[in-house]
Protein backbone atom coordinates (compact mmCIF):
# COMPACT_ATOMS: atom_id res chain seq x y z
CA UNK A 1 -15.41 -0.61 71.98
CA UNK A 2 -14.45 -0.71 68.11
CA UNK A 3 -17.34 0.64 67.22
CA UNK A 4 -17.19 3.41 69.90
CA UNK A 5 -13.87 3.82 67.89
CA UNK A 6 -14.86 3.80 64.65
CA UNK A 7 -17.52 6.71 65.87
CA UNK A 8 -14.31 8.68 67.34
CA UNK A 9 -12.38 8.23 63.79
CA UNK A 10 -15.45 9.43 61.46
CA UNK A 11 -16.15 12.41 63.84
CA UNK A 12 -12.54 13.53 62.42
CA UNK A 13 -12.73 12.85 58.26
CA UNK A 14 -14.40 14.86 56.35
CA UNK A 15 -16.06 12.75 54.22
CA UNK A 16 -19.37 10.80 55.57
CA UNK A 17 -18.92 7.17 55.98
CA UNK A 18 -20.72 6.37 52.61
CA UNK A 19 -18.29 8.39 50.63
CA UNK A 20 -14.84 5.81 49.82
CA UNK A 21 -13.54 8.20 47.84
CA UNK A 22 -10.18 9.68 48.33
CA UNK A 23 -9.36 8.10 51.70
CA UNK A 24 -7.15 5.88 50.33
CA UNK A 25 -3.85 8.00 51.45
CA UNK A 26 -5.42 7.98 55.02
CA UNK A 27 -4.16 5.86 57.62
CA UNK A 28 -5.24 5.24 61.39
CA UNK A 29 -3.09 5.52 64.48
CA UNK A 30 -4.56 3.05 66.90
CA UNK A 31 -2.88 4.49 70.42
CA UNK A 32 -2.82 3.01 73.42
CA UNK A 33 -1.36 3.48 77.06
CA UNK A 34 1.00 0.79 76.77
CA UNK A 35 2.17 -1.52 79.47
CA UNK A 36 4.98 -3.88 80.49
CA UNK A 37 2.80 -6.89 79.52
CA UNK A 38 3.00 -7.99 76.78
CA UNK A 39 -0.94 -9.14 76.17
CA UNK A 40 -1.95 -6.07 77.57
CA UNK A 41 -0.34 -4.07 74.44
CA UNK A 42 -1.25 -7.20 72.22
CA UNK A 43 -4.88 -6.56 72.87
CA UNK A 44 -4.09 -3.10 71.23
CA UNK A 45 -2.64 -4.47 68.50
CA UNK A 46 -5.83 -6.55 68.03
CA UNK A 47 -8.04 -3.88 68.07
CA UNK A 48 -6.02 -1.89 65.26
CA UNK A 49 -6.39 -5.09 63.55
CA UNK A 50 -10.28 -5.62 64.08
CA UNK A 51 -10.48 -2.09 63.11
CA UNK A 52 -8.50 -2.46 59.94
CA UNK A 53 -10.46 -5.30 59.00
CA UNK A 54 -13.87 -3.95 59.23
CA UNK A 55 -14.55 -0.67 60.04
CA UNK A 56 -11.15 1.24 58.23
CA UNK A 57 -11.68 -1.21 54.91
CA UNK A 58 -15.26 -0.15 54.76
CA UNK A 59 -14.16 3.11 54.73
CA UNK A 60 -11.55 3.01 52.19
CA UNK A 61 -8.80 3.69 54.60
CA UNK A 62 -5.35 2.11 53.47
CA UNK A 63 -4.09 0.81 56.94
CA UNK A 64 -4.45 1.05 60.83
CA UNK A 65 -1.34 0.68 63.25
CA UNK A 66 -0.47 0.25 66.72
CA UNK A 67 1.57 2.81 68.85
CA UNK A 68 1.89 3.55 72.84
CA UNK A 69 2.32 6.89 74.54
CA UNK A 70 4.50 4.79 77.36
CA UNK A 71 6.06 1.61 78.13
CA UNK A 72 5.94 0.19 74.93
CA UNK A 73 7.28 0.02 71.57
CA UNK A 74 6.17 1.99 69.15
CA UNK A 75 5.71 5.27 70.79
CA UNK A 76 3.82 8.15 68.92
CA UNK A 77 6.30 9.90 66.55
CA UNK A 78 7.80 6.60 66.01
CA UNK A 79 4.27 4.92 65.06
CA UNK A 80 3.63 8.49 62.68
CA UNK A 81 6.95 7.65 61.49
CA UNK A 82 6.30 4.44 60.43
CA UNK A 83 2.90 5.48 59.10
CA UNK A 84 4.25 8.21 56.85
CA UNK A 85 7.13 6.03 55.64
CA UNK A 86 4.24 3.61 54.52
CA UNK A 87 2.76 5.85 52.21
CA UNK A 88 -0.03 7.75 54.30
CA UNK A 89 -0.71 11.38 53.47
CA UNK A 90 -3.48 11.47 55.97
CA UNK A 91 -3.11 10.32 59.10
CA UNK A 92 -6.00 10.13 62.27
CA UNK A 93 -4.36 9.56 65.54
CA UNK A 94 -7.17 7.70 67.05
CA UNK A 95 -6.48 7.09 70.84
CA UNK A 96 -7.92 4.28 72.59
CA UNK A 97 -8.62 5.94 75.86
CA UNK A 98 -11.52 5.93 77.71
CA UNK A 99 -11.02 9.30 79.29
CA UNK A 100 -9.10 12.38 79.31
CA UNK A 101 -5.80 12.74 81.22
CA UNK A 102 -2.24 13.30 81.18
CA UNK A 103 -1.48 9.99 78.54
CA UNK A 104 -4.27 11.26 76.30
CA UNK A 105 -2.91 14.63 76.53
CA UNK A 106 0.62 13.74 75.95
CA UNK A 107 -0.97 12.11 72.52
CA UNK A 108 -1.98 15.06 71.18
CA UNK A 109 1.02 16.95 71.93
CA UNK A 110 3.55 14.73 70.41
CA UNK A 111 1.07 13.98 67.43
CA UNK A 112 0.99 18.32 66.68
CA UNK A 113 4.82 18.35 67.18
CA UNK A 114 5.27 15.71 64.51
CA UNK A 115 2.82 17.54 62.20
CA UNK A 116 5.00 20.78 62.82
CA UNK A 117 7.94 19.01 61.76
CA UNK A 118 5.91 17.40 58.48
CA UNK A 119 3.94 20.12 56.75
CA UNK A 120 3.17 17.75 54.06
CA UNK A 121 1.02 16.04 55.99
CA UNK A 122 -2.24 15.83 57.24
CA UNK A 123 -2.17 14.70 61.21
CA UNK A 124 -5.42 14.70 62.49
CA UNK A 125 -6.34 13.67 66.42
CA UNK A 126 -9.49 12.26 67.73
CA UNK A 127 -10.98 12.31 70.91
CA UNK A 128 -11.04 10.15 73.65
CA UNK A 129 -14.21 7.81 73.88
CA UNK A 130 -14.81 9.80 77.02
CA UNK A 131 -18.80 10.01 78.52
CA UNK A 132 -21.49 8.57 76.44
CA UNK A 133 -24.28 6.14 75.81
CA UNK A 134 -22.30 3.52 74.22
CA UNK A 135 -19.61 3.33 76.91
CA UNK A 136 -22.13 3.02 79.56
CA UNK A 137 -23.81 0.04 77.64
CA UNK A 138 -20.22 -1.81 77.67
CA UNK A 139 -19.56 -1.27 81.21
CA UNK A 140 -23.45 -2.34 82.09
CA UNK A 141 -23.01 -5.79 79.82
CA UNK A 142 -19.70 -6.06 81.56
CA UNK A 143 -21.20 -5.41 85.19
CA UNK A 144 -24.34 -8.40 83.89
CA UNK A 145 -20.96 -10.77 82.69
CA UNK A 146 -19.72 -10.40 85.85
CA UNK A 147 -22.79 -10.76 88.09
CA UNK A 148 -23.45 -14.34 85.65
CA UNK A 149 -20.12 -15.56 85.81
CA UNK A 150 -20.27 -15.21 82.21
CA UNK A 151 -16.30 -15.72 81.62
CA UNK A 152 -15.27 -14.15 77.68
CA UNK A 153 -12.99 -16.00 75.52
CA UNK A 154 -11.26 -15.34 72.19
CA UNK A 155 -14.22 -17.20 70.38
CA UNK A 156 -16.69 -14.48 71.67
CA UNK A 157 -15.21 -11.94 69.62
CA UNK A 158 -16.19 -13.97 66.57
CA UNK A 159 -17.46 -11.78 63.55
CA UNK A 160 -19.76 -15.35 63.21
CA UNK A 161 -21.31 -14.44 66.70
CA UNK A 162 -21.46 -10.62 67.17
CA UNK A 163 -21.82 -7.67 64.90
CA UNK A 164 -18.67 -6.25 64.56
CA UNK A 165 -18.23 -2.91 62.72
CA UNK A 166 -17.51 -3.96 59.07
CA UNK A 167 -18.70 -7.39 59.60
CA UNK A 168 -22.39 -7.06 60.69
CA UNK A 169 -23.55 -9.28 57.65
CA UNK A 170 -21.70 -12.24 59.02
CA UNK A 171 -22.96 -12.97 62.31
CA UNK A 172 -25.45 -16.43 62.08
CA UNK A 173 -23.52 -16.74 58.23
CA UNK A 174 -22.60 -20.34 57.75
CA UNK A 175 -18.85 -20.86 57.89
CA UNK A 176 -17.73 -21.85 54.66
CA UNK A 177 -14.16 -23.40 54.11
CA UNK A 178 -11.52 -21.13 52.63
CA UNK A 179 -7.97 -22.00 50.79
CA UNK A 180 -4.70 -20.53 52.32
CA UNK A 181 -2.26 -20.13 48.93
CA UNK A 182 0.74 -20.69 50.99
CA UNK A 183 -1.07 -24.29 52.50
CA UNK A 184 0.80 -27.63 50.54
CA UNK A 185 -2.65 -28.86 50.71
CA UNK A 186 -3.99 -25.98 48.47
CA UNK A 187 -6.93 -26.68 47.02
CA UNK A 188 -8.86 -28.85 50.30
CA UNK A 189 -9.45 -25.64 52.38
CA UNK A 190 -10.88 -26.05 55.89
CA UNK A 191 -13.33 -24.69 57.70
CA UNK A 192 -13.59 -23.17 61.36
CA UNK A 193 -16.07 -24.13 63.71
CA UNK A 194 -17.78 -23.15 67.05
């Protein structure tokens, strides 16, 4: 799915994903449908952060964020908000919807109406992940998972185990330790295993 996203976010910059320059005012809008639980929207969250980490970094894009079009808080002109009071002159309201609709609709809308209101910046939507190849792939691996009994956990979404946009180099990479400067212990780092 992130890198169904990160297809969806360089179909709307102009520059081609080799190119860092000049995308450092540009920031990402990561929106979801929102729900009232709580690990539903924290599984957006996650994604703008996977996204961030890999894909948006490689790209030279300053930050992603989180916002809802219902149920949850941030909604849209309070997540542009937010993203233009952190410095972005360039924003790409990226939802994370598989289809169109209504929600996705409603996206669009209130991301225009915000740019109407802020002439100064550049608000920029992208499509839906809607029909296509790589969607179908997801839903097939997900149909095999199922079929298997093949139950996912947290550790399967390790950049050590699959090749994550931004992180492809990693996967089979031997962990090495790493140092945490606010740790007591600086200096004997630990390592993570799986």
């Amino acid at each position: 799915m992130l890198r169904l996203l990160a297809e969806r976010l360089d179909g709307v910059l102009d520059a081609p994903a080799e190119e860092l320059s000049e995308q450092g005012d540009t920031a990402v809008l990561l929106v979801g449908r929102g729900s009232t639980d709580p690990d539903a929207n924290a599984e957006v969250c996650k994604a703008a952060r996977l996204l961030q980490e890999g894909h948006a970094r490689k790209r030279g894009i300053a930050f992603v964020e989180a916002a809802f079009i219902s149920l949850a808080w941030p909604g849209v002109p309070e997540g542009l908000e937010r993203v233009r009071r952190l410095g972005a002159r360039r924003i790409v309201v990226l939802p994370y919807f598989l289809f169109s609709g209504v929600l996705p609709d409603r996206v669009v809308d209130q991301s225009m109406s915000f740019a109407a209101e802020h002439g100064e910046l550049d608000v920029r939507c992208a499509p839906v992940i809607g029909d296509c190849d790589g969607l179908a792939d997801v839903i097939g691996e997900r149909y095999e998972e199922a079929l298997a009994g093949d139950i996912r956990m947290n550790c399967d979404t390790c950049v050590y185990r699959i090749a994550m946009p931004g992180f492809e180099d990693k996967v089979g990479a031997p962990q090495t330790p790493h140092h945490h400067p606010d740790d007591p212990t600086h200096g004997h780092g630990h390592g993570h295993g799986h």
